[in-house]
N, C-alpha and C. Protein backbone atom coordinates (compact mmCIF):
# COMPACT_ATOMS: atom_id res chain seq x y z
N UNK A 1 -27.17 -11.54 21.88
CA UNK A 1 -26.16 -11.75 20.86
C UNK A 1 -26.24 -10.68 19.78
N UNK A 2 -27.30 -10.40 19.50
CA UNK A 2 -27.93 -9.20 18.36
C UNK A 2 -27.14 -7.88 18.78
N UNK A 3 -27.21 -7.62 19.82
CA UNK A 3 -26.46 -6.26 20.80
C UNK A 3 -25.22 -6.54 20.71
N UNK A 4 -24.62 -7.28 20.59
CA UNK A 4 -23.10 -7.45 21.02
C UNK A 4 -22.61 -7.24 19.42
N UNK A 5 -23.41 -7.57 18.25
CA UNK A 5 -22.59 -7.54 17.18
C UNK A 5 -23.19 -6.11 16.60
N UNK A 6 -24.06 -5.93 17.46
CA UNK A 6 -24.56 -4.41 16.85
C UNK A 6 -23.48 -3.38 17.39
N UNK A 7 -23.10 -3.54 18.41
CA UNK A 7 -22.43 -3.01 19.11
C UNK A 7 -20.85 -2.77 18.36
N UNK A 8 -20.59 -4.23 18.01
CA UNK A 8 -18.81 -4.02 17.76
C UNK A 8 -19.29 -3.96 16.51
N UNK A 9 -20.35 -3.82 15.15
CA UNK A 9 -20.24 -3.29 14.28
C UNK A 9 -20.00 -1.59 13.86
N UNK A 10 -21.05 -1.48 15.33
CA UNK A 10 -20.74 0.44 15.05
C UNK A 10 -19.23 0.82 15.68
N UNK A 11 -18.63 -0.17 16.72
CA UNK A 11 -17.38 0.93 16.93
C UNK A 11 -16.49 0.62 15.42
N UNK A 12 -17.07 -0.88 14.90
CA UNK A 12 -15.78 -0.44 13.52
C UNK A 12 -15.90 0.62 12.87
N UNK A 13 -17.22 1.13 12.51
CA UNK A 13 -17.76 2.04 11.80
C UNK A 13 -16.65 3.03 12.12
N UNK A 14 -17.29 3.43 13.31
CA UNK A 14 -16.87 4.98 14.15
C UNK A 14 -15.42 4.94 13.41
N UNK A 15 -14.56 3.53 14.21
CA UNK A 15 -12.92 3.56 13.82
C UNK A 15 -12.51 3.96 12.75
N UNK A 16 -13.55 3.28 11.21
CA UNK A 16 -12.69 3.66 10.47
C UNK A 16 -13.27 5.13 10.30
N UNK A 17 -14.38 5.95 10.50
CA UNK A 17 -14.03 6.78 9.97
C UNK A 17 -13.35 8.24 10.61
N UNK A 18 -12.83 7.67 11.61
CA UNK A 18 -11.76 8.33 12.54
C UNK A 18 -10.46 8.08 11.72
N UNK A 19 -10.19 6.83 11.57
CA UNK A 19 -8.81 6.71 11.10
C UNK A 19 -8.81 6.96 9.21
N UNK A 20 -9.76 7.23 8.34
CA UNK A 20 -9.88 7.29 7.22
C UNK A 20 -9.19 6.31 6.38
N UNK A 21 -9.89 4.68 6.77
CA UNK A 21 -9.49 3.21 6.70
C UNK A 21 -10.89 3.18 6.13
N UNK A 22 -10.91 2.35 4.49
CA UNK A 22 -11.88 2.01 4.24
C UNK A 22 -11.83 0.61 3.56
N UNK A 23 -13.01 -0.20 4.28
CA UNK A 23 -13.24 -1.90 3.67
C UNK A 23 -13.72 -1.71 2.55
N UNK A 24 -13.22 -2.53 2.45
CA UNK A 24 -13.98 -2.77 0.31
C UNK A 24 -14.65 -4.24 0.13
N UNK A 25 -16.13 -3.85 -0.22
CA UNK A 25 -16.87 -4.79 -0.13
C UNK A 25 -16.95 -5.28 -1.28
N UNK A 26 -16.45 -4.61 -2.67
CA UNK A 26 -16.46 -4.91 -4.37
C UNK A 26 -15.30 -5.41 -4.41
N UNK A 27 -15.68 -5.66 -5.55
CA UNK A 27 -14.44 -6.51 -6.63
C UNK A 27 -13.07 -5.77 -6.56
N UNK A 28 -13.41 -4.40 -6.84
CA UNK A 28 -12.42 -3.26 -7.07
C UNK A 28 -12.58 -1.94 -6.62
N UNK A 29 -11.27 -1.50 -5.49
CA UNK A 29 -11.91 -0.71 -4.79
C UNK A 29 -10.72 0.58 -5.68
N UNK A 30 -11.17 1.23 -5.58
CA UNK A 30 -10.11 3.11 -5.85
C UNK A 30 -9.35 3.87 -5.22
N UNK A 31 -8.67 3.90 -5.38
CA UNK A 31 -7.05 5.11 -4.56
C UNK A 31 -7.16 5.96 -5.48
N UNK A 32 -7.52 7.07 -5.37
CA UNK A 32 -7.71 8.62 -5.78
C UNK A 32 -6.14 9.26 -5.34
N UNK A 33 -5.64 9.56 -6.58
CA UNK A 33 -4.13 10.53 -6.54
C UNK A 33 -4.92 11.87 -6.61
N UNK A 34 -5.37 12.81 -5.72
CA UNK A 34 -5.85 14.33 -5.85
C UNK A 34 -5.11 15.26 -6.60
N UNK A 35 -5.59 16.53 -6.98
CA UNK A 35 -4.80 17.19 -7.36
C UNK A 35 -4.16 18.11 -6.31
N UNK A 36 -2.76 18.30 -6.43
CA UNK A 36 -2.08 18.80 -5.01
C UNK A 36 -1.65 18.60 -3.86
N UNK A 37 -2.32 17.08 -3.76
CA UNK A 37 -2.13 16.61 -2.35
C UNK A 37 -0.83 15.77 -2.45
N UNK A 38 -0.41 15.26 -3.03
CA UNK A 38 0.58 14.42 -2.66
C UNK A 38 0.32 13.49 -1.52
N UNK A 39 -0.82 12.78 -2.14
CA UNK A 39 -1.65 11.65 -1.34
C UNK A 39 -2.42 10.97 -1.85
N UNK A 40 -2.15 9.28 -1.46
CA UNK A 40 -3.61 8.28 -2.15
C UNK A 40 -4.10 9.00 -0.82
N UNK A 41 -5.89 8.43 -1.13
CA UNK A 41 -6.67 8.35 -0.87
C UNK A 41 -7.71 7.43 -1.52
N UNK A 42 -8.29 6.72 -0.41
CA UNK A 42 -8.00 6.53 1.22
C UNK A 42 -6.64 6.10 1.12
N UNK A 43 -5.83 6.59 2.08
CA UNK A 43 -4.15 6.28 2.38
C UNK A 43 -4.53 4.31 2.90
N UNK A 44 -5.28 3.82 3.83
CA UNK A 44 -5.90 2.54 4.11
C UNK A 44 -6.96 2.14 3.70
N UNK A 45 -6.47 1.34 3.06
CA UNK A 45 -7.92 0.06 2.22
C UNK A 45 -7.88 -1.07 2.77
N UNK A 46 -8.82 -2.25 3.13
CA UNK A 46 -8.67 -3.55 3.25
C UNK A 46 -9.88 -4.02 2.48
N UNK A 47 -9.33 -5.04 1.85
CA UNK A 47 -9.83 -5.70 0.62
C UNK A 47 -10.14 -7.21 1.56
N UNK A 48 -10.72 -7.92 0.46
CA UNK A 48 -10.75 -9.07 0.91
C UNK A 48 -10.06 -9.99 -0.24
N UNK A 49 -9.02 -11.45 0.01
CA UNK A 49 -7.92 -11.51 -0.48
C UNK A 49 -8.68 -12.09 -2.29
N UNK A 50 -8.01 -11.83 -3.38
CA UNK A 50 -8.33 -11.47 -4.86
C UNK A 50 -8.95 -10.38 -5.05
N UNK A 51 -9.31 -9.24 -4.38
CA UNK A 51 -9.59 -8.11 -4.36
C UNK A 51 -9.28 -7.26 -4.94
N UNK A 52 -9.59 -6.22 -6.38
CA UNK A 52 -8.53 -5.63 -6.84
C UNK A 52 -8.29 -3.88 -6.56
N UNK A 53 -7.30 -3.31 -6.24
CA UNK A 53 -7.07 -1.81 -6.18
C UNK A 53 -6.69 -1.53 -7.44
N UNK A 54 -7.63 0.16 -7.46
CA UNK A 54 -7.66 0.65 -9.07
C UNK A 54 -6.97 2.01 -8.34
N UNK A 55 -5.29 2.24 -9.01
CA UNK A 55 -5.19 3.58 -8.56
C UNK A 55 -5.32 4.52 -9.68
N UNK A 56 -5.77 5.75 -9.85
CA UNK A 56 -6.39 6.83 -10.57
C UNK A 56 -5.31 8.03 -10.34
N UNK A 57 -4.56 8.42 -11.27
CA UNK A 57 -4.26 9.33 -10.89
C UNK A 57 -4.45 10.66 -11.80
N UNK A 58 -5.28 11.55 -10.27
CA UNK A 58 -5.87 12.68 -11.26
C UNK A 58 -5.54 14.21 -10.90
N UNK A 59 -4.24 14.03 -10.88
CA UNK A 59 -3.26 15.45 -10.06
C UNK A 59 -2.62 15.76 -11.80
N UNK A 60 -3.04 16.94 -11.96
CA UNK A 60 -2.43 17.46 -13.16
C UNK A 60 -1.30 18.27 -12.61
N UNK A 61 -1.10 18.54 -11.57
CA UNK A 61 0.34 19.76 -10.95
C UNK A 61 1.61 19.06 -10.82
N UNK A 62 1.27 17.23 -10.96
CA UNK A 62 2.44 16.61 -10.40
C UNK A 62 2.33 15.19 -12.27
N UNK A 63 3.47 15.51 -12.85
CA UNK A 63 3.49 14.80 -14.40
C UNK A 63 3.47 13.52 -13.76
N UNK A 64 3.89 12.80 -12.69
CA UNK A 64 3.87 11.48 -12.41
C UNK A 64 4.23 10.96 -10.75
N UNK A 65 3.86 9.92 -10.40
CA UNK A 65 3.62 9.14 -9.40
C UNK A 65 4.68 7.80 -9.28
N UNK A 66 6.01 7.47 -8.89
CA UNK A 66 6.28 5.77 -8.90
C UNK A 66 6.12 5.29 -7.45
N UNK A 67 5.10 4.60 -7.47
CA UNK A 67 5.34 3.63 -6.38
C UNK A 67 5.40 2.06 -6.28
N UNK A 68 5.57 1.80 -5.36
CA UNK A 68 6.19 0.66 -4.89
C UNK A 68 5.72 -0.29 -3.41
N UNK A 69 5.52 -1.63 -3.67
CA UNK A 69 5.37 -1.83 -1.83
C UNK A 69 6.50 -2.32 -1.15
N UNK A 70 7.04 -1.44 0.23
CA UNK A 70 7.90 -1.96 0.73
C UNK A 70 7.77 -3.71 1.24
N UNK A 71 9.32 -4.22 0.79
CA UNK A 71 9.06 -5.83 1.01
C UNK A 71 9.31 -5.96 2.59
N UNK A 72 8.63 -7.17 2.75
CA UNK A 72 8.50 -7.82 4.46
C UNK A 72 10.16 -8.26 4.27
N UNK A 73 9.78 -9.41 5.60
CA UNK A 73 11.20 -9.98 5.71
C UNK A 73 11.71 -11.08 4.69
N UNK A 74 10.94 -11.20 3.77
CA UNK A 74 11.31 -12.58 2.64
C UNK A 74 10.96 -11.46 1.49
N UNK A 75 12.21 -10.57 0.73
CA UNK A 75 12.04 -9.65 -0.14
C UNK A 75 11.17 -10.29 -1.10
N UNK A 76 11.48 -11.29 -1.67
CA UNK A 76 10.11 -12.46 -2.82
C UNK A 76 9.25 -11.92 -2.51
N UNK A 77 8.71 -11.70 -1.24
CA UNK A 77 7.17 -12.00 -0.90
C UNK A 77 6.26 -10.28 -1.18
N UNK A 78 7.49 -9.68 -1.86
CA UNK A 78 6.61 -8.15 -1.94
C UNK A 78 5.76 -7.61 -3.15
N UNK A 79 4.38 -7.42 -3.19
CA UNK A 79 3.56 -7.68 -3.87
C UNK A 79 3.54 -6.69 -5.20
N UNK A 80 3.72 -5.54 -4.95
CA UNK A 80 4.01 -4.65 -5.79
C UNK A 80 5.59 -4.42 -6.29
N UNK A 81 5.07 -4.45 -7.89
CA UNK A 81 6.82 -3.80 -8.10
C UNK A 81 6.37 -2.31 -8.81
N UNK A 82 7.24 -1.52 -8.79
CA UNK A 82 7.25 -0.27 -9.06
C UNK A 82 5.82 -0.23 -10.56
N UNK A 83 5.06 1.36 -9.93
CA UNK A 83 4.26 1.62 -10.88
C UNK A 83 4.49 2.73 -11.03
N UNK A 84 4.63 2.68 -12.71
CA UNK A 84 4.16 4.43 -12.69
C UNK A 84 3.11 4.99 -13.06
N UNK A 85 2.47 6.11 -12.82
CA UNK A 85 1.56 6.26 -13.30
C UNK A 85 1.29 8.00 -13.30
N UNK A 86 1.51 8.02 -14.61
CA UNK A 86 1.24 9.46 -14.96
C UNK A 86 -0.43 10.16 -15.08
N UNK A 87 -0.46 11.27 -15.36
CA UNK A 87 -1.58 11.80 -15.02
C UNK A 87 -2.39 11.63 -15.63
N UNK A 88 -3.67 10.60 -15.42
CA UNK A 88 -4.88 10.63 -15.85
C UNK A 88 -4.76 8.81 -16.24
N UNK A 89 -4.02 8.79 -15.93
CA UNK A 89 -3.77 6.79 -16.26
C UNK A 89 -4.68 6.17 -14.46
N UNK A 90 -4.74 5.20 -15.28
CA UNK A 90 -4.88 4.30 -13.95
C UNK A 90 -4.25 2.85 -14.12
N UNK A 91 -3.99 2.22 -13.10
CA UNK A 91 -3.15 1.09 -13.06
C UNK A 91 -4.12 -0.15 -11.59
N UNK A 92 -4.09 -1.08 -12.11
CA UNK A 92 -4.85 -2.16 -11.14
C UNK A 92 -3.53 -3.20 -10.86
N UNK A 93 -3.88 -3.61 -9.81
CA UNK A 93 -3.10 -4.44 -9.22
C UNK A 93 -4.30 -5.78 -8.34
N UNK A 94 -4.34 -6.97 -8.34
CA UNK A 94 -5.12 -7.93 -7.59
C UNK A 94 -4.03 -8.23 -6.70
N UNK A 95 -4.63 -8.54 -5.36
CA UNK A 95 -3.96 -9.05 -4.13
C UNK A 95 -4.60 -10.89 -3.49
N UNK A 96 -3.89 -11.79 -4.27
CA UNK A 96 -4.22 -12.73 -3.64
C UNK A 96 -3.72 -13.19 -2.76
N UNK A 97 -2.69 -12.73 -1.94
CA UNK A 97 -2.17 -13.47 -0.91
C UNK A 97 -2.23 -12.15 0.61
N UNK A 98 -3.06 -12.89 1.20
CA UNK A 98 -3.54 -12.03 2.58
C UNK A 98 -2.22 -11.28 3.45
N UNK A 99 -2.28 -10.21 3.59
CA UNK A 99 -1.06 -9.81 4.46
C UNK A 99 -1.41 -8.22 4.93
N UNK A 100 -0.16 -7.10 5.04
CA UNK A 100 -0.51 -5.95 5.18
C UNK A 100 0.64 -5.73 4.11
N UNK A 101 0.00 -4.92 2.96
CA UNK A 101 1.19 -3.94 1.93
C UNK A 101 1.30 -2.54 2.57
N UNK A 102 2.52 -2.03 3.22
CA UNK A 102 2.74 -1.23 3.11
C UNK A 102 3.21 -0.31 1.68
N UNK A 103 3.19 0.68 0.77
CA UNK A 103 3.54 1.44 -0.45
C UNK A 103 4.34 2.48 0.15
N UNK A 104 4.78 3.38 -1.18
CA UNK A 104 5.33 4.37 -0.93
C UNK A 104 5.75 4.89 -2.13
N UNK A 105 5.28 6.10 -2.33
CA UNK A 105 5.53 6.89 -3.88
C UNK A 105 7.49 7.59 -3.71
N UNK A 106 7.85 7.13 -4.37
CA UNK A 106 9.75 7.54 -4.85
C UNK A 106 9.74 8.74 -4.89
N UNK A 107 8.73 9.40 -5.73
CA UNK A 107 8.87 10.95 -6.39
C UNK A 107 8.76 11.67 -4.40
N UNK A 108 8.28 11.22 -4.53
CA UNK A 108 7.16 12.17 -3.40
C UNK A 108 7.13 11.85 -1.87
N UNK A 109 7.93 12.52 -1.12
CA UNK A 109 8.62 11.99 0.47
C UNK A 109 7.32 11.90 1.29
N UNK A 110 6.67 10.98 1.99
CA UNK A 110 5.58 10.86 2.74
C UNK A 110 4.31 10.73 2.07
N UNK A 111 4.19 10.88 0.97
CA UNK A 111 3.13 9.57 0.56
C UNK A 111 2.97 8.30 0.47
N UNK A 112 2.52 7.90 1.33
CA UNK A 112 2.21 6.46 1.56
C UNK A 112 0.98 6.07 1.76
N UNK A 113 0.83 4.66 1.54
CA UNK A 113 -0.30 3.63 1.99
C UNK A 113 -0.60 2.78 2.71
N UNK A 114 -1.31 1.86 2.98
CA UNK A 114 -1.67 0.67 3.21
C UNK A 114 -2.45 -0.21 2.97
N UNK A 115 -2.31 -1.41 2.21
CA UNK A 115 -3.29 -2.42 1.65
C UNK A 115 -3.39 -3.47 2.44
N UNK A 116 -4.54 -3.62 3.73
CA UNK A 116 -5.11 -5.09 4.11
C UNK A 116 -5.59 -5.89 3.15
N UNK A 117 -5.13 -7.35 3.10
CA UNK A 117 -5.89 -8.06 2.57
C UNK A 117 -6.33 -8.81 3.57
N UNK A 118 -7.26 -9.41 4.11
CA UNK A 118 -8.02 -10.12 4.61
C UNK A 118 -8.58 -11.70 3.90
């Protein structure tokens, strides 16, 4: 039994850090806005559900960031409403209700995210 969970613990490992998906074992995990990239990072987080994301944004080339999470099929049910967040701010958001948030920054075509809650 020891082998089997040793086992499917390391392929999660491997997975996420193939897919650059990271669990968050704290209270509050970080989305890093880079400078230049026109990218969170990690683009995938999974939290566990009251979990909170702290996004940082620390791109001085770009004056601001709005994003947003695209809503599922019951528009109510979409967790984020528009943030902005200019350079050097940070903004928290808690996720108590388990799902997948997809995001997506307005300014900025193909920056996106994803928030598991678990």
């Amino acid at each position: 039994m020891k082998k089997v969970i040793s086992v499917g613990l390391s392929a999660i490992v491997c997975l996420m850090m193939f897919t650059g998906a990271v669990v968050a074992d704290d209270s509050v995990t970080i989305v890093d806005i880079k400078s230049g990239t026109n990218r969170f990072s990690p683009e995938i987080v999974s939290i566990v559900k009251g979990g909170t994301i702290r996004w940082e944004n620390n791109d001085p080339q770009q004056p601001s960031h709005d994003f947003t999470s695209i809503p599922g099929p019951n528009r109510e049910s979409k967790e984020l409403k528009v943030i902005e967040l200019r350079t050097g701010e940070i903004a928290e958001h808690t996720f108590n209700i388990p799902g997948v948030y997809d995001y997506f920054c307005y300014i900025h075509k193909g920056m996106v995210g994803r928030i598991i809650v678990e």
